[in-house]
Protein backbone atom coordinates (compact mmCIF):
# COMPACT_ATOMS: atom_id res chain seq x y z
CA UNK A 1 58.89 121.59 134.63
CA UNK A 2 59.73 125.19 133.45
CA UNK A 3 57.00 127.23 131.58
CA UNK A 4 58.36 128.38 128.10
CA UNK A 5 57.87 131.91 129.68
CA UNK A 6 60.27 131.30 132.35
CA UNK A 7 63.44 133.12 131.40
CA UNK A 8 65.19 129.87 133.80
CA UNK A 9 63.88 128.04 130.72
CA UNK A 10 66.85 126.93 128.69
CA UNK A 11 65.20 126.39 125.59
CA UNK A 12 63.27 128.39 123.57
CA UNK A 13 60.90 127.13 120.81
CA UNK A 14 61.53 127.88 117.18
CA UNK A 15 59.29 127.11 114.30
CA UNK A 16 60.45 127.78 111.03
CA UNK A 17 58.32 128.16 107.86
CA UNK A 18 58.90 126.88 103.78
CA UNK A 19 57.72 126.16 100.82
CA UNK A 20 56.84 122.43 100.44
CA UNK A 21 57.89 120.65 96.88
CA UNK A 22 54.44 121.86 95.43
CA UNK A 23 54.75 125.71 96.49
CA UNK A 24 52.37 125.75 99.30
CA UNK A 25 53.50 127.00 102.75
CA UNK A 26 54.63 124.38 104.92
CA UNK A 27 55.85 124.20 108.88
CA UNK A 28 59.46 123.01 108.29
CA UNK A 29 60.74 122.23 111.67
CA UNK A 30 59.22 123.18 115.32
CA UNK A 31 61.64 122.31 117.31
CA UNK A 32 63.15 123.49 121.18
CA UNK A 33 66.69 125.32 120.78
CA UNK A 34 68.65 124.35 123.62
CA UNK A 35 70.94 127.58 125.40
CA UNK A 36 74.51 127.80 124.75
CA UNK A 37 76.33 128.17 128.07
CA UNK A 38 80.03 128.10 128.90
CA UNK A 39 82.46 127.99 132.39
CA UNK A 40 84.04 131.44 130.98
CA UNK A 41 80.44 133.59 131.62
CA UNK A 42 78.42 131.56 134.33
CA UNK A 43 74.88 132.03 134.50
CA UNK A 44 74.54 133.36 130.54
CA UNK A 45 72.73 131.49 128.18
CA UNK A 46 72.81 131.75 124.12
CA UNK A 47 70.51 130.80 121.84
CA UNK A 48 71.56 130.45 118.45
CA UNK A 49 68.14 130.31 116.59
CA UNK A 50 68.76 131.28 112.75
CA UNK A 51 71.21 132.45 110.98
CA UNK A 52 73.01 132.50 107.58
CA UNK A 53 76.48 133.43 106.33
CA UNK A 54 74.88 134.61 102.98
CA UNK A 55 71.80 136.01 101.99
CA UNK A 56 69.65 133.43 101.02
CA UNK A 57 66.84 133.52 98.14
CA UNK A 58 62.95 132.69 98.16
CA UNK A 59 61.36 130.46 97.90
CA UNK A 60 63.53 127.87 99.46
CA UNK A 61 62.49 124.85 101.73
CA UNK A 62 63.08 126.41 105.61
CA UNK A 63 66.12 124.08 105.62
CA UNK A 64 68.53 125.51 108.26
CA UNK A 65 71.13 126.94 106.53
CA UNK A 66 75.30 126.07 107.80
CA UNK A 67 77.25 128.32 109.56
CA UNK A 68 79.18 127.53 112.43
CA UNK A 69 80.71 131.43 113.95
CA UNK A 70 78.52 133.18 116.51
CA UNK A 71 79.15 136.47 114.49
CA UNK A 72 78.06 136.22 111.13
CA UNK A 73 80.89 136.80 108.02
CA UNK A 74 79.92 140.11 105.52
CA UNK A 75 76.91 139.45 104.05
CA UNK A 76 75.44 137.22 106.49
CA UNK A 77 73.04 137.45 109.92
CA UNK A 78 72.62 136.05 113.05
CA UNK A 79 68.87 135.43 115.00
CA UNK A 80 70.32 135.13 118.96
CA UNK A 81 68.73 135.34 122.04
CA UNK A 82 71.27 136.63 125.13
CA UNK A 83 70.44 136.13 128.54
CA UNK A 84 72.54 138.28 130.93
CA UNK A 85 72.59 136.70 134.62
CA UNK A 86 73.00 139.33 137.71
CA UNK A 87 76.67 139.83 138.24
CA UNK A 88 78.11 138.13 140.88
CA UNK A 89 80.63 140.18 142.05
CA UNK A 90 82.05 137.24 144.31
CA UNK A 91 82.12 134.59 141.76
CA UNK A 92 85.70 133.36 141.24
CA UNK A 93 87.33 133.14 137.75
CA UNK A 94 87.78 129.19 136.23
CA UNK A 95 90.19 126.97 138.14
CA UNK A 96 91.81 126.43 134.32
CA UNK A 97 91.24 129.55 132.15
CA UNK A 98 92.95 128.10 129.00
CA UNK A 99 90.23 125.36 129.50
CA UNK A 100 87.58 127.34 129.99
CA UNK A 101 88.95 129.67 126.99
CA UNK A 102 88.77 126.43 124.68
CA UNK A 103 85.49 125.59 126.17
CA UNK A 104 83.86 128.98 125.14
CA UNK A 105 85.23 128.56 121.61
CA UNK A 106 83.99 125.28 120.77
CA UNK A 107 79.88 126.40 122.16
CA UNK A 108 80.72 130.15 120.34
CA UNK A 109 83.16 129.57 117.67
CA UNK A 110 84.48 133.45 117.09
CA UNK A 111 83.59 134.78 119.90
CA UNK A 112 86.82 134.80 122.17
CA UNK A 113 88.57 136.83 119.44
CA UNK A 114 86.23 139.53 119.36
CA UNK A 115 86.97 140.24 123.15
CA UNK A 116 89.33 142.32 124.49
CA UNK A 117 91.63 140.47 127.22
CA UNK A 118 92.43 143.74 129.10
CA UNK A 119 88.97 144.58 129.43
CA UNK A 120 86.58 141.46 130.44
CA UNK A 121 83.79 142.03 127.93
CA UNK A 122 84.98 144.71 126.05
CA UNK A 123 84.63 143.40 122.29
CA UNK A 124 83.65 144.84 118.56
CA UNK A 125 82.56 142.94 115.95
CA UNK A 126 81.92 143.71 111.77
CA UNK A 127 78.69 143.62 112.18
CA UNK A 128 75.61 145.80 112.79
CA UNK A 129 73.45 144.90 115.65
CA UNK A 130 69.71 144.90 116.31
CA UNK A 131 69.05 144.50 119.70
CA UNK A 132 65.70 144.75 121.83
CA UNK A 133 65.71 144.12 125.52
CA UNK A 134 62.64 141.81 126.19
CA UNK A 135 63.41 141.51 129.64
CA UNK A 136 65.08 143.23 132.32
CA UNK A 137 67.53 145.99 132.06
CA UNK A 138 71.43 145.90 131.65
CA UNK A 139 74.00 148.23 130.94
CA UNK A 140 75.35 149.38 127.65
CA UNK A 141 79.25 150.68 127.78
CA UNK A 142 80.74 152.18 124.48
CA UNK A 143 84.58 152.82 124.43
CA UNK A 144 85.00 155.52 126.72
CA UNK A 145 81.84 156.58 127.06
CA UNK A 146 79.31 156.73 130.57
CA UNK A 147 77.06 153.22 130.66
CA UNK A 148 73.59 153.38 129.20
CA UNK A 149 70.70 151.61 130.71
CA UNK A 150 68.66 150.03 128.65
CA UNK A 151 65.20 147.86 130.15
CA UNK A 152 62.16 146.16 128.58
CA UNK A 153 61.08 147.37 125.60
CA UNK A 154 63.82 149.51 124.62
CA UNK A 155 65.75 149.33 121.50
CA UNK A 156 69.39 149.51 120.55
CA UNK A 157 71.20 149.91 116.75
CA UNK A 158 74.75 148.89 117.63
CA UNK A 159 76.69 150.40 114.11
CA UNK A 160 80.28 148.05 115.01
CA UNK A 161 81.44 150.07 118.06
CA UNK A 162 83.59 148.46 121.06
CA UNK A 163 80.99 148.27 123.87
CA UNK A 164 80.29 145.79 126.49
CA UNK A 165 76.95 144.94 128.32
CA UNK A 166 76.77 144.54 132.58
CA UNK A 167 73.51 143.27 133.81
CA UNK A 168 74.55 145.21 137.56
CA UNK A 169 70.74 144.57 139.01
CA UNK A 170 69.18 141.38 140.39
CA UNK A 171 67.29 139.70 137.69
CA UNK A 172 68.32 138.37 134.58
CA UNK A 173 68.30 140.56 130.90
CA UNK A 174 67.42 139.43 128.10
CA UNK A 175 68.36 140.94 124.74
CA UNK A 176 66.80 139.64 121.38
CA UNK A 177 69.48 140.37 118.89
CA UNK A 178 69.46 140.42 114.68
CA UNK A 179 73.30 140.47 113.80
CA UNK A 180 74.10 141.71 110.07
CA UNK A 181 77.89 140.91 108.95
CA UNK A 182 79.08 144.26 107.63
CA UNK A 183 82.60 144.86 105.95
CA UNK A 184 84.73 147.16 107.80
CA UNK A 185 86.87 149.42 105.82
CA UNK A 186 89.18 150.45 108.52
């Protein structure tokens, strides 16, 4: 059995705090939240562990609150974990892409249109990202710019730029991510 350290985990623990009926702080849920993988990107996993597509108010119950797209709508945020696998330069594309296409929307709803078909990974999204790398390093590409390493412990402010991340060494990255749905005006 896997330690919850080990980044082959594919679960990570999430406990989430409320405010029981009376006022007084309460555990609402402790619970494992599985990874999110899919045929189009073998070997990444995606944890989807909070989010809301509106700001919500205090006090309220820890109830998970709905929302179904990976990137939140303006207004909203996303709490995701990313695990980038080494790239396997040899690994050969799905047998049936349009498959593996619907595949990836139904586990990320949202997150095929954000991606730019010339450009495998390429993608922008209305939002503004938090990142921190808790593991590993990877590479950060903007839109015609050089890549950017970024390791442990370093963090990135993504302001709604096309970019892409390649994890080009041997062990996995991992990127703990705060998503905030922005509007974009152009």
């Amino acid at each position: 059995m896997a330690e919850k350290n080990d980044p082959a985990n594919s679960s990570v623990r999430r406990i989430v705090t409320g405010d029981g009926t009376d006022g007084t702080p309460v555990v609402a849920s402790d619970s494992d939240v599985p990874a999110i993988e899919t045929p189009l990107m073998p070997g990444a996993k995606f944890f989807s562990l909070w989010g809301a597509d509106a700001l919500p108010s205090l006090p309220n119950s820890g109830e998970e609150p709905p929302f179904r797209t990976w990137f939140p709508p303006a207004g909203g945020f996303r709490f995701e974990l990313i695990e980038l696998p080494p790239e396997n330069e040899n690994a050969t594309p799905p047998a049936d892409m349009k498959q593996a296409l619907r595949e990836t929307e139904n586990r990320l709803p949202g997150l095929i249109q954000t991606m730019d078909p010339k450009e495998p990974g390429m993608h922008r999204t209305d939002t503004i990202d938090l990142i921190y790398v808790t593991e590993g390093a990877c590479l950060l590409t903007l839109d015609g710019a050089a890549p950017v390493t970024v390791g442990t412990g370093d963090a990135v402010v993504l302001n709604g730029q096309r970019h892409a991340w390649r994890n080009p060494h041997g062990s996995p990255c991992r990127l703990l991510t705060v998503s905030l749905g922005v509007k974009r005006d152009v």
